[in-house]
PDB file of N, CA and C in Angstrom:
ATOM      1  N   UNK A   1      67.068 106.649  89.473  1.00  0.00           N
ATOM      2  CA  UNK A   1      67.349 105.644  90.476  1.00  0.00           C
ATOM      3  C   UNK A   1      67.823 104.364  89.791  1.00  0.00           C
ATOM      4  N   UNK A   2      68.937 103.838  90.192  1.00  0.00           N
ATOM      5  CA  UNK A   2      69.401 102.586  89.578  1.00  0.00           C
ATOM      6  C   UNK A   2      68.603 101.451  90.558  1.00  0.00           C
ATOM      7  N   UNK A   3      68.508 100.317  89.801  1.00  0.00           N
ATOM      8  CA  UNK A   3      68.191  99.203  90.078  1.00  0.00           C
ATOM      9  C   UNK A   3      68.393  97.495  89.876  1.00  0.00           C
ATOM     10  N   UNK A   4      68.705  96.986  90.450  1.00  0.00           N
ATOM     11  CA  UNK A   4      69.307  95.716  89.647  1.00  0.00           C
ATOM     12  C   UNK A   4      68.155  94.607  90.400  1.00  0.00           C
ATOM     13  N   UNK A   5      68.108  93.835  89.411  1.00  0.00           N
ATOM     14  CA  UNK A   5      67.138  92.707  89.273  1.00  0.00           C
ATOM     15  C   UNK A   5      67.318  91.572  89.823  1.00  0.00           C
ATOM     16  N   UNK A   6      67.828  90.875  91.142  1.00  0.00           N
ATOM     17  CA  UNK A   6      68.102  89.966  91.772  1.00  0.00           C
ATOM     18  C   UNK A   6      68.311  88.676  91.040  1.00  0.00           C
ATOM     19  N   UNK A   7      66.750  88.306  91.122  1.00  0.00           N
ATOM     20  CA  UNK A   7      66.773  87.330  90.170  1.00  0.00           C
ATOM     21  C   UNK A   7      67.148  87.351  88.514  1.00  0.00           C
ATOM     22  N   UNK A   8      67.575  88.222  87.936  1.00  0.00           N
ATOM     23  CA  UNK A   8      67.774  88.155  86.201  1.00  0.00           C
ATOM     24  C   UNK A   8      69.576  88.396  86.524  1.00  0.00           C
ATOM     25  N   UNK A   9      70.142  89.221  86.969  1.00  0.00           N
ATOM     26  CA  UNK A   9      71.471  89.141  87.486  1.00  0.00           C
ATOM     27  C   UNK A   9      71.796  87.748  87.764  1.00  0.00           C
ATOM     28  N   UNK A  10      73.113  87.182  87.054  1.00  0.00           N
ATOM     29  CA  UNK A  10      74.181  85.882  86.674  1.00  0.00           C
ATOM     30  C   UNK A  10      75.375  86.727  87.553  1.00  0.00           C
ATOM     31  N   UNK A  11      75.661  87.402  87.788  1.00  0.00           N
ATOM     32  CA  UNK A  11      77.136  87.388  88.408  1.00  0.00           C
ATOM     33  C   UNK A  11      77.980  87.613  87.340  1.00  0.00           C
ATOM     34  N   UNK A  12      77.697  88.092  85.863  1.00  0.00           N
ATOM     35  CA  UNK A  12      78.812  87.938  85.574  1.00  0.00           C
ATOM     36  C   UNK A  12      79.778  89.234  85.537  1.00  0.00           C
ATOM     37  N   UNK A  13      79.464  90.330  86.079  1.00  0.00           N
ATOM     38  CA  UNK A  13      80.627  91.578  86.632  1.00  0.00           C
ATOM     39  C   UNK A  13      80.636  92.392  85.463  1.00  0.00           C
ATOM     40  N   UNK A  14      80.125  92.263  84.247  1.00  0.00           N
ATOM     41  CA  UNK A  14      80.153  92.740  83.120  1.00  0.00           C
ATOM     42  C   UNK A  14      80.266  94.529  83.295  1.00  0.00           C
ATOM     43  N   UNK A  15      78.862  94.578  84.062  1.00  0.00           N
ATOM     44  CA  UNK A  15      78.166  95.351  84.521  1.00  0.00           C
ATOM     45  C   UNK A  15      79.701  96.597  85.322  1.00  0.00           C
ATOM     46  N   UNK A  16      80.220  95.797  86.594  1.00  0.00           N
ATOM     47  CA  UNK A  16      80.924  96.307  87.627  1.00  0.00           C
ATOM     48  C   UNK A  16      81.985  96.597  86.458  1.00  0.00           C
ATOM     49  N   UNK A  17      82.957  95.641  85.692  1.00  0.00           N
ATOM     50  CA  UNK A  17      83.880  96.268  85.628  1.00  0.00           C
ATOM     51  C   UNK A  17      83.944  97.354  84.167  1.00  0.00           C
ATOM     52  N   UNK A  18      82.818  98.116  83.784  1.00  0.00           N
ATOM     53  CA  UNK A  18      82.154  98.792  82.460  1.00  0.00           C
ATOM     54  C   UNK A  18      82.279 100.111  83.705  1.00  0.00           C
ATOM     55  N   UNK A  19      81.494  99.915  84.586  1.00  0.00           N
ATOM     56  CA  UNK A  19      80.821 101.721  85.371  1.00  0.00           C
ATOM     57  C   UNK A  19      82.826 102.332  85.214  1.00  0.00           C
ATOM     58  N   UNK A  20      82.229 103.756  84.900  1.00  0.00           N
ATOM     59  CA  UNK A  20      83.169 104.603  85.383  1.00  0.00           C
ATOM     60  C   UNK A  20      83.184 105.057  86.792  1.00  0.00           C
ATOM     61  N   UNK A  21      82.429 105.015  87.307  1.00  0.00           N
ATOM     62  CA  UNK A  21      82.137 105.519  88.848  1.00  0.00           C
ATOM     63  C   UNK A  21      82.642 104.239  89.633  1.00  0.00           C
ATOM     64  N   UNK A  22      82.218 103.174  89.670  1.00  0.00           N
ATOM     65  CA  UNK A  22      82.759 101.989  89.904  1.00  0.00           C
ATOM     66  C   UNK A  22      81.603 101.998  91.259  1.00  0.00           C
ATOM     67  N   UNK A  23      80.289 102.327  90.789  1.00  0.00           N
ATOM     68  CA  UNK A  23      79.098 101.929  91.792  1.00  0.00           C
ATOM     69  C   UNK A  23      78.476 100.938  92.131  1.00  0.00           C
ATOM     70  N   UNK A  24      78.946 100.016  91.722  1.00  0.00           N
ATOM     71  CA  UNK A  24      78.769  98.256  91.681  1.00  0.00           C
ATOM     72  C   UNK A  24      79.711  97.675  92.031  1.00  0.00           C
ATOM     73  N   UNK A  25      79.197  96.631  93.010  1.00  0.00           N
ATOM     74  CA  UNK A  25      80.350  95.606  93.596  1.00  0.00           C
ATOM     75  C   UNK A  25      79.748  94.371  93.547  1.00  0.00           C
ATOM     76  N   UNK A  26      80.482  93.276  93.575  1.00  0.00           N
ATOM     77  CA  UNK A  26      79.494  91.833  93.393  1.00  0.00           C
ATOM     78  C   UNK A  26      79.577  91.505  95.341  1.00  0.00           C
ATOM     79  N   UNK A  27      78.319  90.587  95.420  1.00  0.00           N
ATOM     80  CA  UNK A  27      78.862  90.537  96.587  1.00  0.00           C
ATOM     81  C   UNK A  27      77.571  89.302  96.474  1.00  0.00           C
ATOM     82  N   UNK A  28      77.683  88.127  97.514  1.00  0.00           N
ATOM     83  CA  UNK A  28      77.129  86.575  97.194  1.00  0.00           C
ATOM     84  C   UNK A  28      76.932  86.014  95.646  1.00  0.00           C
ATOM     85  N   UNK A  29      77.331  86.627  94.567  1.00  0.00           N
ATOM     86  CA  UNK A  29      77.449  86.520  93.372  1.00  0.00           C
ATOM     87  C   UNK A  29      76.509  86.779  92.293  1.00  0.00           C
ATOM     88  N   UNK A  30      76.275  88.100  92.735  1.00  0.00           N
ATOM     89  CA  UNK A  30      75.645  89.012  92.099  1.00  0.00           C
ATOM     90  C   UNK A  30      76.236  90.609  91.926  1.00  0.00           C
ATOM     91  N   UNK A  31      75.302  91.440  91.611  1.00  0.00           N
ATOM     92  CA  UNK A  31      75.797  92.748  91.184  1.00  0.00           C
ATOM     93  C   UNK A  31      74.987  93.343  92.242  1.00  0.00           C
ATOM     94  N   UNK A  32      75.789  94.741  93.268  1.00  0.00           N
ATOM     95  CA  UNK A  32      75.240  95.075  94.185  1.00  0.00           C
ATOM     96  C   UNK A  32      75.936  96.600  94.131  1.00  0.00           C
ATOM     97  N   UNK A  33      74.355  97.569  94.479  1.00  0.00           N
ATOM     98  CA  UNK A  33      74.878  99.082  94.186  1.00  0.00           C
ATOM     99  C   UNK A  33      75.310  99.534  95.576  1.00  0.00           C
ATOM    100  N   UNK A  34      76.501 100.106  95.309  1.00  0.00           N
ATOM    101  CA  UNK A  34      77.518 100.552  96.581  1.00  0.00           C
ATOM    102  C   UNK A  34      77.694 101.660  96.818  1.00  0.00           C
ATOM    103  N   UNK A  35      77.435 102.672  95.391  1.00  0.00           N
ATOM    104  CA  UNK A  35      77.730 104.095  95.728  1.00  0.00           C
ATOM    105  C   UNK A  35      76.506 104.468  94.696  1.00  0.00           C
ATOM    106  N   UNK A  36      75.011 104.307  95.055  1.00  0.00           N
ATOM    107  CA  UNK A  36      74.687 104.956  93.893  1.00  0.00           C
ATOM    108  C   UNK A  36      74.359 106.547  94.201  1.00  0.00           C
ATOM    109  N   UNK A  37      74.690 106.888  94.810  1.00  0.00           N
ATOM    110  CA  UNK A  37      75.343 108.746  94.896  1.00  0.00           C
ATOM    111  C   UNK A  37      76.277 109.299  94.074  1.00  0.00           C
ATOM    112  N   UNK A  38      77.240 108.681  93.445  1.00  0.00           N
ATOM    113  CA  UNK A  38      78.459 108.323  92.287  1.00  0.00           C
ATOM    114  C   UNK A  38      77.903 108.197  90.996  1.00  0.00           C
ATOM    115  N   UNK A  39      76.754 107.627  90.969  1.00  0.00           N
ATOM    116  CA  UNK A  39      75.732 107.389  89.561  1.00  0.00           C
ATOM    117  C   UNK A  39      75.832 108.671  88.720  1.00  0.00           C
ATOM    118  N   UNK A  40      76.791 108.375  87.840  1.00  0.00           N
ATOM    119  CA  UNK A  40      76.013 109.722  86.611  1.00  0.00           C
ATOM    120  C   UNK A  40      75.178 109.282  85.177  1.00  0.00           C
ATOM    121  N   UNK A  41      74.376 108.012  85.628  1.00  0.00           N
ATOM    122  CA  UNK A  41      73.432 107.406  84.847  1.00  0.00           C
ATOM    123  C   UNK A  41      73.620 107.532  83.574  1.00  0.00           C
ATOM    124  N   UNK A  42      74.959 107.380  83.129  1.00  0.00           N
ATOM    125  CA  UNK A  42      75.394 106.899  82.034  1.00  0.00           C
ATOM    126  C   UNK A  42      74.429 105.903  80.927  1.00  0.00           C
ATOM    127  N   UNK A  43      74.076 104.975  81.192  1.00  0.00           N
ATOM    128  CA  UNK A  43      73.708 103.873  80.947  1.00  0.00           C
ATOM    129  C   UNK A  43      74.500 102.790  80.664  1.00  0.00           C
ATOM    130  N   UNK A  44      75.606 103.067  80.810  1.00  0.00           N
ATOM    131  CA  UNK A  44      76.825 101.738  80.541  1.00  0.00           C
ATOM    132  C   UNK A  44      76.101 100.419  81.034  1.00  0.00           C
ATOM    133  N   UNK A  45      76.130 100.633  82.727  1.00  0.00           N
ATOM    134  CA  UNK A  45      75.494  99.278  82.905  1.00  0.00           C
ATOM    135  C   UNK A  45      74.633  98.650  82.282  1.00  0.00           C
ATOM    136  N   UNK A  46      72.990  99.235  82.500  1.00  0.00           N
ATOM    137  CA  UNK A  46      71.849  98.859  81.909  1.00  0.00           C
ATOM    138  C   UNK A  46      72.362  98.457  80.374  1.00  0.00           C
ATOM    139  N   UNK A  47      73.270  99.031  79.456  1.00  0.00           N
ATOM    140  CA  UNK A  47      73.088  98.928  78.144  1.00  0.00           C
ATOM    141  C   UNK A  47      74.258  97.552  78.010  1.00  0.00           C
ATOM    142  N   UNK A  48      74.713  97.031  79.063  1.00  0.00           N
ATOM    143  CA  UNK A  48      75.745  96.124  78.528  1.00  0.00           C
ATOM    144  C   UNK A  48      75.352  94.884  79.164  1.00  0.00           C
ATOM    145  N   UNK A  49      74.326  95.246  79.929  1.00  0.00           N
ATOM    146  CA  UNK A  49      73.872  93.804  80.422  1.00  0.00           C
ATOM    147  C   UNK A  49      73.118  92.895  79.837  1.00  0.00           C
ATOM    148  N   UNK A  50      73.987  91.476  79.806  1.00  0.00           N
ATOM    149  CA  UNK A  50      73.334  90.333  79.095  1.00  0.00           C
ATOM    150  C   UNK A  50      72.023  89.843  79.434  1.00  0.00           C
ATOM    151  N   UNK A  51      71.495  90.197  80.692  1.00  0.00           N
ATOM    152  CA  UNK A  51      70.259  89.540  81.302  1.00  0.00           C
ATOM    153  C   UNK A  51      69.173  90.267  81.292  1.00  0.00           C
ATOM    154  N   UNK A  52      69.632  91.863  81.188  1.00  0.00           N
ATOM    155  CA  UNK A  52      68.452  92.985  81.236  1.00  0.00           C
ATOM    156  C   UNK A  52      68.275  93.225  82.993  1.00  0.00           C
ATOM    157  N   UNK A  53      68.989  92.760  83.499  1.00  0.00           N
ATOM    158  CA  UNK A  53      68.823  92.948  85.219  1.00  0.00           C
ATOM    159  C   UNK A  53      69.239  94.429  85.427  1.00  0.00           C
ATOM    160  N   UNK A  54      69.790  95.000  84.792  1.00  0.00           N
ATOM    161  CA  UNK A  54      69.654  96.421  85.699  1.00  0.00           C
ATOM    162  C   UNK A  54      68.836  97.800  84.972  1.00  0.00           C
ATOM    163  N   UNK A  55      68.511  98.406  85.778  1.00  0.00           N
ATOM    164  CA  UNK A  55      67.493  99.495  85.062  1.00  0.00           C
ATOM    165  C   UNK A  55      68.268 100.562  85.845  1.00  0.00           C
ATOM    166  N   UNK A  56      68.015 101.746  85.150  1.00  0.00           N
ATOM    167  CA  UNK A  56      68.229 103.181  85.988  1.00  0.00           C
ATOM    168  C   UNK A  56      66.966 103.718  85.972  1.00  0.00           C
ATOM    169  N   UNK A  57      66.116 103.512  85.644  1.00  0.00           N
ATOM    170  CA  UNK A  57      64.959 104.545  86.178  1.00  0.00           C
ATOM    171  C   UNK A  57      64.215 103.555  87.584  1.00  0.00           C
ATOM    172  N   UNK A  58      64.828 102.699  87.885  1.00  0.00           N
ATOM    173  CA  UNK A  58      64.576 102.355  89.038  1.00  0.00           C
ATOM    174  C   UNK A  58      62.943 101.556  88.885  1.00  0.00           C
ATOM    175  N   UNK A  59      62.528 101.029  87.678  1.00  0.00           N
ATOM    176  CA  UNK A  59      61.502 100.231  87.371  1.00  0.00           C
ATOM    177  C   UNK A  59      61.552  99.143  88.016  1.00  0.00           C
ATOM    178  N   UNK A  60      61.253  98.510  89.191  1.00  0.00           N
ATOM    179  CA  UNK A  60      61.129  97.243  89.510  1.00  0.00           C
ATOM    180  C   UNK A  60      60.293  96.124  89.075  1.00  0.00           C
ATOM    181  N   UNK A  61      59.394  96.462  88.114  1.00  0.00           N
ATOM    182  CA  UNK A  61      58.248  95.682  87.527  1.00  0.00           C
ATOM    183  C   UNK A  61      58.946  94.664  87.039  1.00  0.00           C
ATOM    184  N   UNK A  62      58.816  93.410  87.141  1.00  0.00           N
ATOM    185  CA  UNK A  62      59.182  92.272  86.606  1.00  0.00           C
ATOM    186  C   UNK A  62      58.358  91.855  85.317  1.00  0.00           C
TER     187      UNK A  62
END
């Protein structure tokens, strides 16, 4: 399960424009999952993010 971190997410798209699936969209200026049915949990996102805001095992623990 992917997950992104509201508050640790900056907006900066890093994330969106890395996925091959293209399961992320920004939207109020953040990173927001759009297709995560498309997810082949790569780890691109999680591993390129500057803030640590997104997880795929779907850990919400802050």
């Amino acid at each position: 399960m992917l997950y992104i971190n509201e508050k640790f997410c900056k907006g900066c798209g890093i994330c969106i424009d890395l996925c091959p699936k293209k399961v992320l969209e920004k939207n109020l200026g953040k990173a927001i999952i759009v297709r995560e049915n498309q997810c082949i949990k790569c780890g691109i996102c999680e591993n390129s993010c500057p803030d640590f805001a997104i997880n795929l095992r779907g850990d919400n623990d802050e």
